[in-house]
Every structure is written in C-alpha cells, then in structure tokens.
C-alpha atoms as a PDB file:
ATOM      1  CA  UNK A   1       6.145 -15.986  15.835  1.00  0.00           C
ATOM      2  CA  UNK A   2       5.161 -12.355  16.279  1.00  0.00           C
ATOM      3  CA  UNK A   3       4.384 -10.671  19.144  1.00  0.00           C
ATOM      4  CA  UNK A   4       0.699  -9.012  19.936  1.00  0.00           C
ATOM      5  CA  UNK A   5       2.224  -5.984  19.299  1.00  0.00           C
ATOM      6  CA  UNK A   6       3.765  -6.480  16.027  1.00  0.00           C
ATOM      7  CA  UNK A   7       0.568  -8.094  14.966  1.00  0.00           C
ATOM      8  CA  UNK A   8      -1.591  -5.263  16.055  1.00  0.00           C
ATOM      9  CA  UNK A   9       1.179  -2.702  14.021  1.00  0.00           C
ATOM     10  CA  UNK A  10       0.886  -5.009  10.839  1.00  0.00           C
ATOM     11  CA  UNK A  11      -3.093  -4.434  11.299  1.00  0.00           C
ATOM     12  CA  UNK A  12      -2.818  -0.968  11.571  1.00  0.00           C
ATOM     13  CA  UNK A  13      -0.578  -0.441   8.875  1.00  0.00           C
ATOM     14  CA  UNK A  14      -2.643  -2.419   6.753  1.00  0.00           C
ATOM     15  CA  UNK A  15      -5.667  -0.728   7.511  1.00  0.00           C
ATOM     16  CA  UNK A  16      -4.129   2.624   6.885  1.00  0.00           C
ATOM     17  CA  UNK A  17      -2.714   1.110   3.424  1.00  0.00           C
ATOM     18  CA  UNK A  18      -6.332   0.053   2.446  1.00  0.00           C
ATOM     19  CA  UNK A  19      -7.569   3.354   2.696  1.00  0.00           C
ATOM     20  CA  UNK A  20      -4.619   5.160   0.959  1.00  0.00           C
ATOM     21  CA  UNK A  21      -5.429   2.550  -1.860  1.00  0.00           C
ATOM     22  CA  UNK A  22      -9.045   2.793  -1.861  1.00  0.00           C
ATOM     23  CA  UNK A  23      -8.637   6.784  -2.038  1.00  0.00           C
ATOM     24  CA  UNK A  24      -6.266   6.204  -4.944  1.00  0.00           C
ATOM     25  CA  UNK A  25      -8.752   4.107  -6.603  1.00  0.00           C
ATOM     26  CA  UNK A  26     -11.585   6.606  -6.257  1.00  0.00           C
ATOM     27  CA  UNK A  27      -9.457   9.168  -7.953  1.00  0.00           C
ATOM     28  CA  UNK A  28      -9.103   6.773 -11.066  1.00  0.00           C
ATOM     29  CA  UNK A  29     -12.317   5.380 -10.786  1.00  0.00           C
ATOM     30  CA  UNK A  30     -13.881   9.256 -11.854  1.00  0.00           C
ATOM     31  CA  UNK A  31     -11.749   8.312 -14.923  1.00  0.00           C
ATOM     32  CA  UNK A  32     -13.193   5.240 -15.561  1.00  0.00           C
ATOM     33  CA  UNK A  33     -16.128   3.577 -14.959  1.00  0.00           C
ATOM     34  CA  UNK A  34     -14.888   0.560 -12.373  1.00  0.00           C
ATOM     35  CA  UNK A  35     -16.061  -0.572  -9.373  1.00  0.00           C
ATOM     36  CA  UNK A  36     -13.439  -0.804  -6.329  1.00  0.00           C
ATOM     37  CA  UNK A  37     -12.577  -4.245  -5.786  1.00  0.00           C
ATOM     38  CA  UNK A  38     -12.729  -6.209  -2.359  1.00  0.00           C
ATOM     39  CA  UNK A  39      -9.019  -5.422  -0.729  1.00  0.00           C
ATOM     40  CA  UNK A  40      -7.537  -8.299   1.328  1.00  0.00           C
ATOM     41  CA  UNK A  41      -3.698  -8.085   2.519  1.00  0.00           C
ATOM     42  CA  UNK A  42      -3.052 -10.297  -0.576  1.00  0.00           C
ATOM     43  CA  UNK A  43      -4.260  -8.295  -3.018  1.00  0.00           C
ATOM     44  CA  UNK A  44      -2.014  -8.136  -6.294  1.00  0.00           C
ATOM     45  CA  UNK A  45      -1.647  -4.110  -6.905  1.00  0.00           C
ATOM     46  CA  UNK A  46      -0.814  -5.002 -10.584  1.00  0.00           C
ATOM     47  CA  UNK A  47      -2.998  -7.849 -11.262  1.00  0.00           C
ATOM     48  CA  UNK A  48      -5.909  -7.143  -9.099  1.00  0.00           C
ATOM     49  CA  UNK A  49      -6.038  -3.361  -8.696  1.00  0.00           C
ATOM     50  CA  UNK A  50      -4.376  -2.624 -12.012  1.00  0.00           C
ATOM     51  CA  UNK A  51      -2.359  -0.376 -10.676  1.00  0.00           C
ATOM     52  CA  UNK A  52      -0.249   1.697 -13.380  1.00  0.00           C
ATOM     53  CA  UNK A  53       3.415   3.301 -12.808  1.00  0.00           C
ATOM     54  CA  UNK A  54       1.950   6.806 -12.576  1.00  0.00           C
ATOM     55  CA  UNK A  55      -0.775   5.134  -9.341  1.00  0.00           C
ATOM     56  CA  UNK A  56       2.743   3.507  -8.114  1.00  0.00           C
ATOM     57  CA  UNK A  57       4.209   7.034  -7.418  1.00  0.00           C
ATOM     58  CA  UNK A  58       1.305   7.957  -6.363  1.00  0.00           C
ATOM     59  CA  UNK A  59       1.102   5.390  -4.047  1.00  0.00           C
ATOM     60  CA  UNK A  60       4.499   5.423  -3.125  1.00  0.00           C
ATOM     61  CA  UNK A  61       3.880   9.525  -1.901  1.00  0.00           C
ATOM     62  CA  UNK A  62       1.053   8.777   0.174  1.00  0.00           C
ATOM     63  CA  UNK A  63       2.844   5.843   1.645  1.00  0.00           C
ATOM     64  CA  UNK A  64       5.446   8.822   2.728  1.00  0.00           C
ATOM     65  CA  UNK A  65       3.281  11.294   3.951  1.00  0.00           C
ATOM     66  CA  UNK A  66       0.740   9.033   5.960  1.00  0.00           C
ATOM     67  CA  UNK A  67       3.682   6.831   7.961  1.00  0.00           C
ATOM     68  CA  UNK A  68       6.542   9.427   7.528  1.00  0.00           C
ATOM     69  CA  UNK A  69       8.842   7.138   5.860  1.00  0.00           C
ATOM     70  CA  UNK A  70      10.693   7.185   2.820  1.00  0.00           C
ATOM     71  CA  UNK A  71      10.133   4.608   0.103  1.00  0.00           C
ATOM     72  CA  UNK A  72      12.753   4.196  -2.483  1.00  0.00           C
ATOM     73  CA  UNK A  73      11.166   4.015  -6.010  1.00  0.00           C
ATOM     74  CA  UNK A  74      13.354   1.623  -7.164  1.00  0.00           C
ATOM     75  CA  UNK A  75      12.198  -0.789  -4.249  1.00  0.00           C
ATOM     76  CA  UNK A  76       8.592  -0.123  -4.701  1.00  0.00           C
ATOM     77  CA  UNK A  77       8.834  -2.317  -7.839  1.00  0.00           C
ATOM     78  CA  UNK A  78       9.204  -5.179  -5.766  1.00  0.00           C
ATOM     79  CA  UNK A  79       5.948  -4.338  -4.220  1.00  0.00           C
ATOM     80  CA  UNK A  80       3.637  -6.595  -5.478  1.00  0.00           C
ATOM     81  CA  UNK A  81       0.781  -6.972  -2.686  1.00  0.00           C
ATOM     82  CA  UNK A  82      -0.441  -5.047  -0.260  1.00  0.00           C
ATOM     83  CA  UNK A  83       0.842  -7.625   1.851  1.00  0.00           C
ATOM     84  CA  UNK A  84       4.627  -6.683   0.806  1.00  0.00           C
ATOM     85  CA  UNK A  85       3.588  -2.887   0.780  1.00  0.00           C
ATOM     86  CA  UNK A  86       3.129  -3.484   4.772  1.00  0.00           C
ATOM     87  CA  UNK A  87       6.153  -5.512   4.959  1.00  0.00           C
ATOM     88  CA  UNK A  88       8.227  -2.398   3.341  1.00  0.00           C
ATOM     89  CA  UNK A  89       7.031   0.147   5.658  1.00  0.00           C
ATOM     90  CA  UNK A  90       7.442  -1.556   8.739  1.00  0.00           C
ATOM     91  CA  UNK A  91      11.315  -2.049   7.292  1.00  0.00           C
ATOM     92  CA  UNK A  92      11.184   1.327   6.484  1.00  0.00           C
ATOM     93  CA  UNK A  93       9.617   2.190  10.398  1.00  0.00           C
ATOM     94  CA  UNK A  94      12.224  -0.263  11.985  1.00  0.00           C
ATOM     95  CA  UNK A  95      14.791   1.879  10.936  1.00  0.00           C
ATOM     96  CA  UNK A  96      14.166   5.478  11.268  1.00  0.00           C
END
C-alpha cells in the first residue's frame, strides 16, 4: 500500500503529465481538425491519443525538462499509458 505521500506525488505527477500532453495535443490539433479527448491516468497514448513517434520525442523532452529527469528513448516505447508514463518518472525521480 502506498503512503499519503507517494499518492499525493503520483497525483502531482500526473497532473503535470496531463498538461504536458494536452499542450502537445494543441500543437497537433492546429494541424488537424480534432478535438482533445477526455485524459484519465489510463489513457492509451497510442490508441487513444494517437500519439505518433515524432509526439513520443516530443513527449519524451518535455517529460525531461518539466521533472528534470532523463528518459531513455528506448524505454519510452514501453510507455503505453499515461499511467506507465507516471510510473517511469517516479523510477526515473527515485533515482537521481
């Protein structure tokens, strides 16, 4: 079981995540005509944001400048939710 505080981090991070994603989606959605869908913490980034490799990187550089952590590329494939995009960067937190 987690503590308050590591549930109130995971909340935070999360938060933060939804608005890097949001952002991200803004910037594709002047590309395209499509509306922002509703982002929970299992949200598919693939499947239900349609996330390309290019919005990955993209993703994967905000990710690094807004919790000052360094995601490996190669492990961001195994990102699938936003759900394991918080699990990374807590990892990621936990050890620097």
């Amino acid at each position: 079981m987690r503590s308050e505080s590591e549930i109130k981090l995971h909340d935070e991070i999360f938060s933060r995540l939804k608005s890097i994603i949001v952002d991200l989606l803004r910037v594709s959605q002047e590309k395209i005509s499509v509306q922002i869908p509703e982002i929970t913490i299992e949200t598919d980034l693939v499947d239900d944001l349609g996330l390309d490799s290019v919005e990955m990187l993209d993703l994967t550089t905000a990710i690094s400048a807004e919790f000052g952590v360094n995601p490996d590329a190669g492990q961001m494939i195994n990102v699938r939710t936003i759900d394991d995009a918080v699990k990374y960067i807590l990892e990621l937190k936990s050890k620097s």
